[in-house]
N, C-alpha and C. Protein backbone atom coordinates (compact mmCIF):
# COMPACT_ATOMS: atom_id res chain seq x y z
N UNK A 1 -9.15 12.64 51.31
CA UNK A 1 -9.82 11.51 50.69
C UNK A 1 -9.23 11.20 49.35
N UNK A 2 -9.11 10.24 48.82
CA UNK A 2 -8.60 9.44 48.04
C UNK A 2 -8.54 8.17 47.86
N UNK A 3 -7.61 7.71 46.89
CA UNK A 3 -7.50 6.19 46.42
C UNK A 3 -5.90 6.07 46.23
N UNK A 4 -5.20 4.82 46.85
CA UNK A 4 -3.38 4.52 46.68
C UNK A 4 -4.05 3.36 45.58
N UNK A 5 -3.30 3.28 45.03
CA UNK A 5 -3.30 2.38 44.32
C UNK A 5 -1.42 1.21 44.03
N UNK A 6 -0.91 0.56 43.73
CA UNK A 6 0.35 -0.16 43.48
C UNK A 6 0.83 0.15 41.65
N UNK A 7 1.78 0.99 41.68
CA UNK A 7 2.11 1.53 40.12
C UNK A 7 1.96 0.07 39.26
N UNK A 8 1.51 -0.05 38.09
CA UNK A 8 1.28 -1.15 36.96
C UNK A 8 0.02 -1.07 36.02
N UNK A 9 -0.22 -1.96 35.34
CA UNK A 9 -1.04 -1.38 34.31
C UNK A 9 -2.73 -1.89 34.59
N UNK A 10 -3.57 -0.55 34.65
CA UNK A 10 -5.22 -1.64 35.25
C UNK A 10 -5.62 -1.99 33.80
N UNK A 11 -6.78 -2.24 34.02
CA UNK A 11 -7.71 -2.18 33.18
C UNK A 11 -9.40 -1.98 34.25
N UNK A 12 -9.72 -0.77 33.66
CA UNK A 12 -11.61 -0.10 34.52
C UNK A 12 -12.50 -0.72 33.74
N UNK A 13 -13.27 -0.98 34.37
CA UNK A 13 -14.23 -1.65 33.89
C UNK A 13 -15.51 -0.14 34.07
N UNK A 14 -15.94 0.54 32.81
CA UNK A 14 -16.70 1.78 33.57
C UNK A 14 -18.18 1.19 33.08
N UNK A 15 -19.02 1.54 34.29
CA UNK A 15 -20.44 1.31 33.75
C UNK A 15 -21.22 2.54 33.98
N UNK A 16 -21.80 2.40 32.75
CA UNK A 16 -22.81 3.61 33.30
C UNK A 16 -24.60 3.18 32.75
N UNK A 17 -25.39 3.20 34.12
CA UNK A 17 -26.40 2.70 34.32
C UNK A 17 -27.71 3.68 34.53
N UNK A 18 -27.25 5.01 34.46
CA UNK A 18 -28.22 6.14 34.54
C UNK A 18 -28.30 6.27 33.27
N UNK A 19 -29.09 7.62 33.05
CA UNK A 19 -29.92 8.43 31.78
C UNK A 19 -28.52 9.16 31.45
N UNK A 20 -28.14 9.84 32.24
CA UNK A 20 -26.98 10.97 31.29
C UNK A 20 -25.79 10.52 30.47
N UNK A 21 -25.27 10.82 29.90
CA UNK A 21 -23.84 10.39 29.25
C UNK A 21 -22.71 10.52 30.43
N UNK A 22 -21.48 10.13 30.37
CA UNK A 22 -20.49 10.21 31.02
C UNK A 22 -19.16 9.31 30.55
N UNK A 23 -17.96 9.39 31.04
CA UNK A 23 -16.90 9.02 30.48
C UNK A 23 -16.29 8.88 31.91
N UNK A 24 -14.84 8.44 31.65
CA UNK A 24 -13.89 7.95 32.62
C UNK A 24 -12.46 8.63 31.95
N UNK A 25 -12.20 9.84 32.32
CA UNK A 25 -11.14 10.32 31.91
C UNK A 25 -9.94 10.13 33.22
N UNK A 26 -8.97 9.69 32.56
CA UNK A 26 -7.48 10.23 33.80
C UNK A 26 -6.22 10.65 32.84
N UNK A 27 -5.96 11.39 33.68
CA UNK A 27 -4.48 12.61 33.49
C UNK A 27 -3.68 12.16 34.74
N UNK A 28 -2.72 12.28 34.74
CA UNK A 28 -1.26 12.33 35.17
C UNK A 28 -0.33 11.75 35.02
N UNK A 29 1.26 11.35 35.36
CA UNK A 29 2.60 11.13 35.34
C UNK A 29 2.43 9.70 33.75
N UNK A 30 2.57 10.29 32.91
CA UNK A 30 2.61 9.32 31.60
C UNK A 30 1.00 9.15 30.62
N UNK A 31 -0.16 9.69 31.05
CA UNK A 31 -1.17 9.57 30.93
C UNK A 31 -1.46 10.80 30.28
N UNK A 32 -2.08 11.06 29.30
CA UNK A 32 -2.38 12.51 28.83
C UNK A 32 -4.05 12.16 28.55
N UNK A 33 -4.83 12.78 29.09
CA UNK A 33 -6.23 12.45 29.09
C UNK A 33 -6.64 11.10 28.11
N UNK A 34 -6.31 9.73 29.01
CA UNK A 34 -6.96 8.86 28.34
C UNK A 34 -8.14 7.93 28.72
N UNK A 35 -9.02 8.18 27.83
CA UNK A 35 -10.78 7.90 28.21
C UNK A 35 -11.21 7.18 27.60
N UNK A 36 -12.29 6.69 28.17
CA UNK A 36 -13.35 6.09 27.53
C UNK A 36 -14.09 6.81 26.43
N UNK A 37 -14.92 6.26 25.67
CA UNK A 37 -15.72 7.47 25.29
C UNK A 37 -17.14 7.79 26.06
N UNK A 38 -17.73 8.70 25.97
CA UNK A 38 -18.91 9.21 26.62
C UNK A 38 -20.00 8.19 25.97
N UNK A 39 -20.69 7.86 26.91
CA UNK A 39 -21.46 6.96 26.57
C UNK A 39 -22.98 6.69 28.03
N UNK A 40 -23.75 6.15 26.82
CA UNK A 40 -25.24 6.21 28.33
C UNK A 40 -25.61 5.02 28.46
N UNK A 41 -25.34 4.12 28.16
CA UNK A 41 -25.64 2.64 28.84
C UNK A 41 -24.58 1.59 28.52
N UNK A 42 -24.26 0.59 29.38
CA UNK A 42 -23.16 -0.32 29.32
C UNK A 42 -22.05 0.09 29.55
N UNK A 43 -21.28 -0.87 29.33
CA UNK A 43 -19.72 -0.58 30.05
C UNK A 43 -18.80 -0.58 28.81
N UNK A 44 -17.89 0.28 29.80
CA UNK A 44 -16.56 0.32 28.13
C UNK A 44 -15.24 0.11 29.73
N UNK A 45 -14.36 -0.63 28.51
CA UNK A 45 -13.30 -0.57 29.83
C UNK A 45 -12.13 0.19 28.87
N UNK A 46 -10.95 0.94 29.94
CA UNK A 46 -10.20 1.85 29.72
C UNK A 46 -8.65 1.10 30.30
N UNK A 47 -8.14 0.98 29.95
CA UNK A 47 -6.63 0.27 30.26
C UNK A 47 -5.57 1.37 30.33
N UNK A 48 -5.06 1.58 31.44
CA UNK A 48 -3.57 2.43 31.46
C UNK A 48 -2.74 1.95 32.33
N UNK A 49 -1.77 2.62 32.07
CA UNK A 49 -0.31 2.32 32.87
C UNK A 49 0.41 2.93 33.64
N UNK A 50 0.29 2.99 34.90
CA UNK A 50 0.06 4.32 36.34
C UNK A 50 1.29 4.12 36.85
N UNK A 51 2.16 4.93 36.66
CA UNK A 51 3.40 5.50 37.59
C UNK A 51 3.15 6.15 38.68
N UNK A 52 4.46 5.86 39.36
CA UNK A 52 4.21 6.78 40.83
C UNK A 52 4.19 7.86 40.21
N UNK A 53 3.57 8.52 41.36
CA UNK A 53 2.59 10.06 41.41
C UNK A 53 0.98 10.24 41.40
N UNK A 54 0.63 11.44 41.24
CA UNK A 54 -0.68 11.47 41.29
C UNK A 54 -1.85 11.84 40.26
N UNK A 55 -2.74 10.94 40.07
CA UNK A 55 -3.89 10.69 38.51
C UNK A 55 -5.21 11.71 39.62
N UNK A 56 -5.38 12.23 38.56
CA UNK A 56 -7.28 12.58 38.57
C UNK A 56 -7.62 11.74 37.21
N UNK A 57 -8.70 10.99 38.63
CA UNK A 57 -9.71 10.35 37.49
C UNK A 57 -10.94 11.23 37.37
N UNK A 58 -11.64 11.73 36.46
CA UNK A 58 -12.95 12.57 36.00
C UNK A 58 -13.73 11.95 35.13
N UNK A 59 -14.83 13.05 35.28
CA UNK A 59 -15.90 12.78 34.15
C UNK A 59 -15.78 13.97 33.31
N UNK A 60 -15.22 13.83 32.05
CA UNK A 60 -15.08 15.25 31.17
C UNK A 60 -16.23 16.17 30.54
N UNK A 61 -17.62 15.43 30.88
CA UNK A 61 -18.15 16.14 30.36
C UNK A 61 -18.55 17.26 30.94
N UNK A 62 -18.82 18.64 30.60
CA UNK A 62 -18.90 20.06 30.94
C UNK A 62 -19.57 19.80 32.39
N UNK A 63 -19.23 20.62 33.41
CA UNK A 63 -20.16 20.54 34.62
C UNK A 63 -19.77 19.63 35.60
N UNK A 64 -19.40 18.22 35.31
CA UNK A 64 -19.72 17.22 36.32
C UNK A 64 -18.53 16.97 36.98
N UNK A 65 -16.77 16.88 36.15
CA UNK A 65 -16.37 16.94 37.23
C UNK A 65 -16.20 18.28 38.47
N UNK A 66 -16.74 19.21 38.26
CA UNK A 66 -17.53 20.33 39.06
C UNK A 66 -18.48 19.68 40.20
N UNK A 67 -19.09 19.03 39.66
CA UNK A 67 -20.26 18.85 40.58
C UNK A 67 -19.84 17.18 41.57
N UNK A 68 -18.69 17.02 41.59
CA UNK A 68 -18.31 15.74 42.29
C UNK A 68 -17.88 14.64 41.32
N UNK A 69 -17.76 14.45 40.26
CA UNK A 69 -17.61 13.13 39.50
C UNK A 69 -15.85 13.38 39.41
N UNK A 70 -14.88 13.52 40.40
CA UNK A 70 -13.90 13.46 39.96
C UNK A 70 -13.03 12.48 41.48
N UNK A 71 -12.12 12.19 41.19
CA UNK A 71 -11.55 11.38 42.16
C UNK A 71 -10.17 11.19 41.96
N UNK A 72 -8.98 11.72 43.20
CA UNK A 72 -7.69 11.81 43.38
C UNK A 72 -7.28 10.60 43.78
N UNK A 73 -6.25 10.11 42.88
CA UNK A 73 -5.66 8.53 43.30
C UNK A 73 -3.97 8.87 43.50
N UNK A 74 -3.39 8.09 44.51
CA UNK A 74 -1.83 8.12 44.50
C UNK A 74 -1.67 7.19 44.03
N UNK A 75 -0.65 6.94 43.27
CA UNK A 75 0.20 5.28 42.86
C UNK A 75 1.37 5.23 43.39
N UNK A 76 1.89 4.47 44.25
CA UNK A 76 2.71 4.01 44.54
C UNK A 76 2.96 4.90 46.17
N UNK A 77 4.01 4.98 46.97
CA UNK A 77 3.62 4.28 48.38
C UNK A 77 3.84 6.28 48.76
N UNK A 78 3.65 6.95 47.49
CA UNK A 78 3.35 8.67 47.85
C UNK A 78 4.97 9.35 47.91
């Protein structure tokens, strides 16, 4: 399970609509953990620039990407 994505630059739109805090962190090929900040209501958007290879996107705060808040994306055709 995963996400392909086409290498170029996004921009996330992250919302967060529950009680807890959370963030939108991704790491890999040119990316060195760049996030949103942690935050508990409304949206923050996060802009990067995704080369082929493979990003984990997470939630950095302690615990959660543990508990499922994390997600493996390929860019470009693997």
């Amino acid at each position: 399970g995963g996400t392909t994505l086409a290498a170029g630059t996004y921009t996330f739109n992250v919302t967060n609509a529950g009680p807890t805090a959370h963030n939108l962190t991704i790491n890999g090929p040119g990316v060195d953990n760049q996030a949103t900040s942690t935050f508990t209501s409304g949206t923050q958007k996060l802009t990067v620039t995704l080369s082929n290879g493979s990003y984990d996107f997470y939630c950095s705060v302690p615990g959660h990407k543990q508990a499922g808040m994390d997600v493996n994306v390929t860019v470009g055709s693997g």
